[in-house]
C-alpha atoms as a PDB file:
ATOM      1  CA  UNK A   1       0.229   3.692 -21.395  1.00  0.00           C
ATOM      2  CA  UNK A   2       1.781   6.324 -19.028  1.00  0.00           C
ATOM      3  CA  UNK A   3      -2.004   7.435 -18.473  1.00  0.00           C
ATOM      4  CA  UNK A   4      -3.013   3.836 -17.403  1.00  0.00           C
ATOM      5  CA  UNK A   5      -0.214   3.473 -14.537  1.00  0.00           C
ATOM      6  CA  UNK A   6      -1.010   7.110 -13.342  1.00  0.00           C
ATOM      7  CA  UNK A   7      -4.727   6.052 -13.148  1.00  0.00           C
ATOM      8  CA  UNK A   8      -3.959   2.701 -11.427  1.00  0.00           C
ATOM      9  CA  UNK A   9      -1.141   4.602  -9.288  1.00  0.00           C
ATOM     10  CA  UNK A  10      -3.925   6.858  -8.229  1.00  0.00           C
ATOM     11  CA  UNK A  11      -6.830   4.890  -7.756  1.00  0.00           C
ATOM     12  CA  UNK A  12      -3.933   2.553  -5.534  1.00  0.00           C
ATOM     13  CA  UNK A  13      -3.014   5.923  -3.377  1.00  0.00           C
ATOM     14  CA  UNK A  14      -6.828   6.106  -3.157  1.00  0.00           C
ATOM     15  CA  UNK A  15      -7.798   2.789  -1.410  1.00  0.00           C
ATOM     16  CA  UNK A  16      -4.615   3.170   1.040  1.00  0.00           C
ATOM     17  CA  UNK A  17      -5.431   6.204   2.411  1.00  0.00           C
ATOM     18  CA  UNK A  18      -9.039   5.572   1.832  1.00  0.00           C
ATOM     19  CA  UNK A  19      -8.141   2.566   4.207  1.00  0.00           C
ATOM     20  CA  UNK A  20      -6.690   4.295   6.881  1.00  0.00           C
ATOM     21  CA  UNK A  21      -8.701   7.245   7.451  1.00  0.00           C
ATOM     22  CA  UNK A  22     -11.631   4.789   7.338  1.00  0.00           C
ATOM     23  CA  UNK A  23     -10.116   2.423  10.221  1.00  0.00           C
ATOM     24  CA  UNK A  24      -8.920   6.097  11.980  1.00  0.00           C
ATOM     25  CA  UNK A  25     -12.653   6.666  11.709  1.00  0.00           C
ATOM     26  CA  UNK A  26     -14.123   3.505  13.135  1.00  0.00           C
ATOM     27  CA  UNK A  27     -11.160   3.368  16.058  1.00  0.00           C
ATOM     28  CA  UNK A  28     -12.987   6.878  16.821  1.00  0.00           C
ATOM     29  CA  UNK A  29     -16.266   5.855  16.625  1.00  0.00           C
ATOM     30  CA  UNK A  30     -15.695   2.764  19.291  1.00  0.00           C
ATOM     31  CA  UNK A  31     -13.915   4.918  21.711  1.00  0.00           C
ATOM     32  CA  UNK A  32     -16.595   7.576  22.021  1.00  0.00           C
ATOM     33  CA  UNK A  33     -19.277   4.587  22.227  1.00  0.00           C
ATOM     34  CA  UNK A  34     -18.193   3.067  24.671  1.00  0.00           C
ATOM     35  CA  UNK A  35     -17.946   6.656  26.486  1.00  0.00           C
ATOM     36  CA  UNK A  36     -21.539   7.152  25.771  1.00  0.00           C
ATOM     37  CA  UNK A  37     -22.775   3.711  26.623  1.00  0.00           C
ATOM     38  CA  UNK A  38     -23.886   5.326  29.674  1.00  0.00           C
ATOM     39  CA  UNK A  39     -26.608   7.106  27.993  1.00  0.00           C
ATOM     40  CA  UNK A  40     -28.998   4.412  26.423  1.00  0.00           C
ATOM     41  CA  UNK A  41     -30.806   5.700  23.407  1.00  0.00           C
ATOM     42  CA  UNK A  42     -33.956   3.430  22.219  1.00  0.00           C
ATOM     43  CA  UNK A  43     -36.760   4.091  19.635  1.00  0.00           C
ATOM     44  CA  UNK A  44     -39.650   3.269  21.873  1.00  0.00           C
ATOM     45  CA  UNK A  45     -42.367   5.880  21.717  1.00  0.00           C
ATOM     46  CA  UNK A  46     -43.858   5.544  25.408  1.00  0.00           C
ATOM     47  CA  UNK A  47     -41.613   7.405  28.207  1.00  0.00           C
ATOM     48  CA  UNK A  48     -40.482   4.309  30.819  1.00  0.00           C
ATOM     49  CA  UNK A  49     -42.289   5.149  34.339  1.00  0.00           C
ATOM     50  CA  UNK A  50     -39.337   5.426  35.805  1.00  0.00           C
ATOM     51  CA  UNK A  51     -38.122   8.823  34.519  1.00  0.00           C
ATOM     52  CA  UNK A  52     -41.205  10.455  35.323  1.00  0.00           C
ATOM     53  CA  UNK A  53     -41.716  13.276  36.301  1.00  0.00           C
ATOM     54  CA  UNK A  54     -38.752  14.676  34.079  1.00  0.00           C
ATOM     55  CA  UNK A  55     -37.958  17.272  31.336  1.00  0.00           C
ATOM     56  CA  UNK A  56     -37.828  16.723  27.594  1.00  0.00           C
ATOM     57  CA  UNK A  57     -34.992  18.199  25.292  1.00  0.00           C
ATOM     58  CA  UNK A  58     -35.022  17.489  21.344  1.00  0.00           C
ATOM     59  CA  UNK A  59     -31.750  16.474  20.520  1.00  0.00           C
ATOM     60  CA  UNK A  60     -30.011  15.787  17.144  1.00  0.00           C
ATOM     61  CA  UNK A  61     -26.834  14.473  15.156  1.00  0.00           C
ATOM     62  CA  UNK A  62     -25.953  15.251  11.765  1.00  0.00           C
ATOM     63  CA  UNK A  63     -23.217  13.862   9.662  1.00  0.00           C
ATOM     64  CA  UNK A  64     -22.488  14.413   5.946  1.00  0.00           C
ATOM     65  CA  UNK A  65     -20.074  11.852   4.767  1.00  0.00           C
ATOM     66  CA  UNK A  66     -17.978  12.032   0.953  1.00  0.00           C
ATOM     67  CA  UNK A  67     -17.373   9.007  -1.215  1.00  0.00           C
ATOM     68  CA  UNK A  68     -14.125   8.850  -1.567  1.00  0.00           C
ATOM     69  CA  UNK A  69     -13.199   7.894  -5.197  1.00  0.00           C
ATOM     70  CA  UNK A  70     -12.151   4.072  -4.876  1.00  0.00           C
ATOM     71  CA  UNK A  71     -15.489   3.306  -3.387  1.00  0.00           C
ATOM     72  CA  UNK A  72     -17.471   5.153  -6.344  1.00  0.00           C
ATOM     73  CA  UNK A  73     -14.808   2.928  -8.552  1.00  0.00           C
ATOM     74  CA  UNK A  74     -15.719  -0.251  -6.724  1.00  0.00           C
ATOM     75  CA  UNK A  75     -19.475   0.543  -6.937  1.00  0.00           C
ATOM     76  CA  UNK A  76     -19.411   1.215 -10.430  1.00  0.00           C
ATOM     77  CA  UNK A  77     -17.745  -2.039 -11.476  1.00  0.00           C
ATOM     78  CA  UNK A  78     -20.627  -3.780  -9.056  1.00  0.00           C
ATOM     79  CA  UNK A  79     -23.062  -2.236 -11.030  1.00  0.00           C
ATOM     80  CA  UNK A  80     -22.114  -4.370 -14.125  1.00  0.00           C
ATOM     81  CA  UNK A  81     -22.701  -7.934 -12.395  1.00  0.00           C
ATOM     82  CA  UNK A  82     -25.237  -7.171  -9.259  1.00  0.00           C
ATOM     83  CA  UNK A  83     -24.805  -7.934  -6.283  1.00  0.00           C
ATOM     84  CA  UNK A  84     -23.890  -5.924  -2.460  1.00  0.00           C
ATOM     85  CA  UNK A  85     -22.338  -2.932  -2.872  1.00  0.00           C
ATOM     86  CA  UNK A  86     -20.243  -3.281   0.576  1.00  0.00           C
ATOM     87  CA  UNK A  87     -17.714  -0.133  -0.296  1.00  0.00           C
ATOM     88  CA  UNK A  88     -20.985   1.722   0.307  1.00  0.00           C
ATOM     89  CA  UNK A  89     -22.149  -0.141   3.218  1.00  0.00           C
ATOM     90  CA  UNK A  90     -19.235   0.468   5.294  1.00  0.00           C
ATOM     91  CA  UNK A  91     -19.895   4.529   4.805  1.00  0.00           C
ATOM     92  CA  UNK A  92     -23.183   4.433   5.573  1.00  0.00           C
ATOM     93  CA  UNK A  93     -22.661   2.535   9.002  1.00  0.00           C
ATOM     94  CA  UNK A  94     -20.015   5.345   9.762  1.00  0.00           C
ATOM     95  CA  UNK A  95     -22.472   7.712   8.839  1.00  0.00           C
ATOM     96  CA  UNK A  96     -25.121   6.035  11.301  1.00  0.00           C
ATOM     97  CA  UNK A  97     -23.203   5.562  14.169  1.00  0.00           C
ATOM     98  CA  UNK A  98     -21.225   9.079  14.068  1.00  0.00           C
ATOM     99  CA  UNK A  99     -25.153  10.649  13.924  1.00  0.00           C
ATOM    100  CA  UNK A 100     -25.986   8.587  16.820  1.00  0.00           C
ATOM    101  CA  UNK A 101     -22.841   9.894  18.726  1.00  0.00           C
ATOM    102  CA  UNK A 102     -23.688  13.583  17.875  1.00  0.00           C
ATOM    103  CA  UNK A 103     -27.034  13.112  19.280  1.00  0.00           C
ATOM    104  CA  UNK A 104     -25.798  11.190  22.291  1.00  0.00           C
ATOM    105  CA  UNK A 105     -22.981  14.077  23.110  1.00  0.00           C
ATOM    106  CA  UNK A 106     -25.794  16.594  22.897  1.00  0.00           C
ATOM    107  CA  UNK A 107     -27.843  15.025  24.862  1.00  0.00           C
ATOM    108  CA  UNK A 108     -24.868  14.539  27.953  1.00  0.00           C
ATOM    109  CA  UNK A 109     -24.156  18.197  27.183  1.00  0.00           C
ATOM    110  CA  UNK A 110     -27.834  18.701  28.439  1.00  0.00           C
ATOM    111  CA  UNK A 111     -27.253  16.535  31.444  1.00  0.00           C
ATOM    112  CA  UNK A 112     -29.709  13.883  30.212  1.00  0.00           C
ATOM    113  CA  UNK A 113     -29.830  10.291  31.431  1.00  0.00           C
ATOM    114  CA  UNK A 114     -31.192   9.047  28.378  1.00  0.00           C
ATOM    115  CA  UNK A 115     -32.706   9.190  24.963  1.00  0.00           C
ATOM    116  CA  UNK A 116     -35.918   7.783  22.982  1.00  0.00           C
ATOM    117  CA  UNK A 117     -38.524   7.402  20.633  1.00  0.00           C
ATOM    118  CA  UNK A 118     -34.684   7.532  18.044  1.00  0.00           C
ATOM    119  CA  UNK A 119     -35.560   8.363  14.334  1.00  0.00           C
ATOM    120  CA  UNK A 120     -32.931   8.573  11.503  1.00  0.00           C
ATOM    121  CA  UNK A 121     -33.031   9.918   8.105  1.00  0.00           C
ATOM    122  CA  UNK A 122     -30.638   9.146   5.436  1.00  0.00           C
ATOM    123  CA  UNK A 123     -30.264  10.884   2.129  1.00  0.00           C
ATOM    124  CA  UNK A 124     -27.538  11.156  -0.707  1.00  0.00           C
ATOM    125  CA  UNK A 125     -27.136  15.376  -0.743  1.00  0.00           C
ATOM    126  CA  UNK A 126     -24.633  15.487  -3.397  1.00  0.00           C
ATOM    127  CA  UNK A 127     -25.344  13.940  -6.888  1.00  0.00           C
ATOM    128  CA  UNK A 128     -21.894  13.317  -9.076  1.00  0.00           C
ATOM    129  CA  UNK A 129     -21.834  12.498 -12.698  1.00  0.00           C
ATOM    130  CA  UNK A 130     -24.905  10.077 -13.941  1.00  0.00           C
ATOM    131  CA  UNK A 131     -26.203  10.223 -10.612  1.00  0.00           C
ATOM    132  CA  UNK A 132     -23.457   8.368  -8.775  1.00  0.00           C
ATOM    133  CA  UNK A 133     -23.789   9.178  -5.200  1.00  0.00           C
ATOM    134  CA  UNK A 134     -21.388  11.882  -3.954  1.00  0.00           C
ATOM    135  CA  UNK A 135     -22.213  12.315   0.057  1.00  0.00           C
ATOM    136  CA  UNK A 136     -24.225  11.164   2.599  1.00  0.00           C
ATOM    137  CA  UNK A 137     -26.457  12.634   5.075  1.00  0.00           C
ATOM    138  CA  UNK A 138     -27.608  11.185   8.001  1.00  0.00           C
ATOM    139  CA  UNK A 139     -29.562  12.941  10.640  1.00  0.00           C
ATOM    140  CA  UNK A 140     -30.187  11.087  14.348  1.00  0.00           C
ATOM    141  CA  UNK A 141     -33.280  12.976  16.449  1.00  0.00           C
ATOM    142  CA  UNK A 142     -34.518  12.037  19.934  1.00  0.00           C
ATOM    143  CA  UNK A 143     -35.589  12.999  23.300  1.00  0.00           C
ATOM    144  CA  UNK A 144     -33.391  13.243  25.681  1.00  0.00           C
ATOM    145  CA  UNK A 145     -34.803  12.580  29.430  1.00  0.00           C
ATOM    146  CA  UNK A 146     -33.148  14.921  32.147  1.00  0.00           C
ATOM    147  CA  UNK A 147     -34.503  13.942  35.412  1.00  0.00           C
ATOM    148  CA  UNK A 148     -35.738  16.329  37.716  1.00  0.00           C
END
């Protein structure tokens, strides 16, 4: 019995903090967007006519987010009756928009004016028991424009 309320005790202390580091994240994430919104960042493949003539700078964002043990809970008990898996959802749009963010600070580090033809690549990196996702990856490339 003592083993069940230290489980549930734990896996309570777990969503909480779980919780608030996730809001801390997102409160983060909006702040620095709306910093950035000055560089716009598409995934069109053909340069606008505007920028030319300019030069052309690769730039990237990486992120590697951990499931935090509530959400792998959570996920697990989905996986019996089907359906969304929203604890996961949630860290993979943090994931997203924190890669776009990298890329978008790298790019205003280069002093460029704006970023496109986007890609993104997701991936789970770390594999826990049974093959229950453990992190995410997400990786943000571009080009950034710096006019001449």
């Amino acid at each position: 019995m003592i083993d069940l309320i230290i489980f549930l005790l734990l896996l309570g202390l777990g969503f909480f903090i779980g919780q608030m580091l996730e809001r801390s994240h997102y409160r983060s994430i909006r702040q620095r967007e709306s910093e950035l919104s000055a560089i716009p960042s598409i995934a069109a493949k053909k340069l606008p006519t505007e920028f030319e003539p300019c030069d052309t700078q690769l730039v990237a964002g990486n992120v590697v987010i951990s499931v935090d043990f509530f959400k792998k809970f959570v996920a697990g008990l989905r996986t019996l009756v089907g359906g969304r898996v929203s604890s996961y959802e949630s860290l993979i749009d943090r994931a997203r928009r924190e890669a776009l963010l990298r890329m978008k600070e790298e790019a205003r580090h280069l002093g460029a004016h704006y970023v496109f033809n986007i890609k993104m690549e997701t991936s789970s990196i770390s594999k826990g028991r049974n093959d229950s996702v453990g992190s995410v990856e997400v990786l943000a490339y571009g080009t950034a424009i710096i006019k001449k």
